[in-house]
Protein backbone atom coordinates (compact mmCIF):
# COMPACT_ATOMS: atom_id res chain seq x y z
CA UNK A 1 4.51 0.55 1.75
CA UNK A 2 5.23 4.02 3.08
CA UNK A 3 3.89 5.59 6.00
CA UNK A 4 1.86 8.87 5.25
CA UNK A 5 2.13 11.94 6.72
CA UNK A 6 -1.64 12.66 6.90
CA UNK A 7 -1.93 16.09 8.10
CA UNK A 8 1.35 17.25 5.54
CA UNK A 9 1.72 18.08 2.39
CA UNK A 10 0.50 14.53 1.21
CA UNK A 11 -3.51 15.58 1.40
CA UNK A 12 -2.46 18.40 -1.22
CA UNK A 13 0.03 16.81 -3.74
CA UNK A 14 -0.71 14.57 -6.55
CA UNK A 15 0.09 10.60 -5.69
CA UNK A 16 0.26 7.68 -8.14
CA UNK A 17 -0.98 4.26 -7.86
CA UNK A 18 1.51 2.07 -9.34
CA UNK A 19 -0.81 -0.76 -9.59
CA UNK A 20 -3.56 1.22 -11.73
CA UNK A 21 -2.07 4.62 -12.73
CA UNK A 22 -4.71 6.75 -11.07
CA UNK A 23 -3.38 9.75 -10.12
CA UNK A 24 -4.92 12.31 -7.41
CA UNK A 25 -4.62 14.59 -4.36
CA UNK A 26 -3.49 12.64 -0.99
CA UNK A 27 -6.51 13.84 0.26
CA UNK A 28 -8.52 11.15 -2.33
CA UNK A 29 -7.25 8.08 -0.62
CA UNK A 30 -10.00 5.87 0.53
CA UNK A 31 -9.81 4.65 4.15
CA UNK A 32 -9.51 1.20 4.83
CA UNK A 33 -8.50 -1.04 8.40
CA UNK A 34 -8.30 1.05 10.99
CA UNK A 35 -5.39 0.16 13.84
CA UNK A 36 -5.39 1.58 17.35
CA UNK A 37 -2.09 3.92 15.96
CA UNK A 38 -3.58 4.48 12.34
CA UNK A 39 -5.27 3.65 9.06
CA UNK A 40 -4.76 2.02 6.01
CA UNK A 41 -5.16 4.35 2.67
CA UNK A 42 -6.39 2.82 -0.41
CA UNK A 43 -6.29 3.71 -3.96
CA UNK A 44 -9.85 5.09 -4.79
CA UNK A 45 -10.24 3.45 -8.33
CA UNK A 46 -8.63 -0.07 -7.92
CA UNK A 47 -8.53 -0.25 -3.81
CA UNK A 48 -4.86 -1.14 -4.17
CA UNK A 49 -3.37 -0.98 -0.29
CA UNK A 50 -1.12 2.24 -1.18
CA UNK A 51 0.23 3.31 3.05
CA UNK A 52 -0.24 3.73 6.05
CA UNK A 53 -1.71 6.87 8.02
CA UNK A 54 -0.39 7.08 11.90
CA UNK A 55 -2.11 9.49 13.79
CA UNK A 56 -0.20 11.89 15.40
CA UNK A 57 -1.32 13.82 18.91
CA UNK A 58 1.24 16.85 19.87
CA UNK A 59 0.68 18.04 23.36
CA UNK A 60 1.51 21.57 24.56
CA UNK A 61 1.83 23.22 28.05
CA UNK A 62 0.93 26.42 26.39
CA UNK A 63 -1.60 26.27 23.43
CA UNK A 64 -2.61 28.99 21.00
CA UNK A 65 -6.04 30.48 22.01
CA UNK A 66 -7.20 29.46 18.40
CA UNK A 67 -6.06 25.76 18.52
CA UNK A 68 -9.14 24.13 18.21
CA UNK A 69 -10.31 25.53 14.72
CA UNK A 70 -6.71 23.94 12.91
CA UNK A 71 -7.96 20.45 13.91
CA UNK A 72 -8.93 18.87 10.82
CA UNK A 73 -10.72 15.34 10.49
CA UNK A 74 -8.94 12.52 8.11
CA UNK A 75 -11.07 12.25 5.14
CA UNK A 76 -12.45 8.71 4.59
């Protein structure tokens, strides 16, 4: 099971479920357990268990004055 790189260019590019064959945008992946590091994605059409999202916090000394509007929320 791989571990997804949420906020990359997973969200934009097309993924496969091997399980089903639906095909999509990263971005399509249901939500399922949440952990206190991450969340599982699922396959939208058959809810196959298809990775694993970590969230990822980057702290800076010296932030950009616009950092607040390139937060994004993880789709559900």
């Amino acid at each position: 099971m791989p571990q997804l790189d949420f906020y990359g260019a997973f969200t934009q590019a097309a993924q496969r479920c091997e399980k089903c064959g639906w095909t999509g945008p990263g971005s399509a992946m249901v939500s399922g357990e949440r952990f206190g590091e991450g969340v599982d994605k699922h396959c939208p059409a058959c809810g196959e268990r298809w990775g694993f999202v970590q969230y990822s916090v980057t702290v800076t000394d010296d932030p950009p004055a616009d950092w607040r509007s390139k937060i994004g929320r993880v789709a559900d």
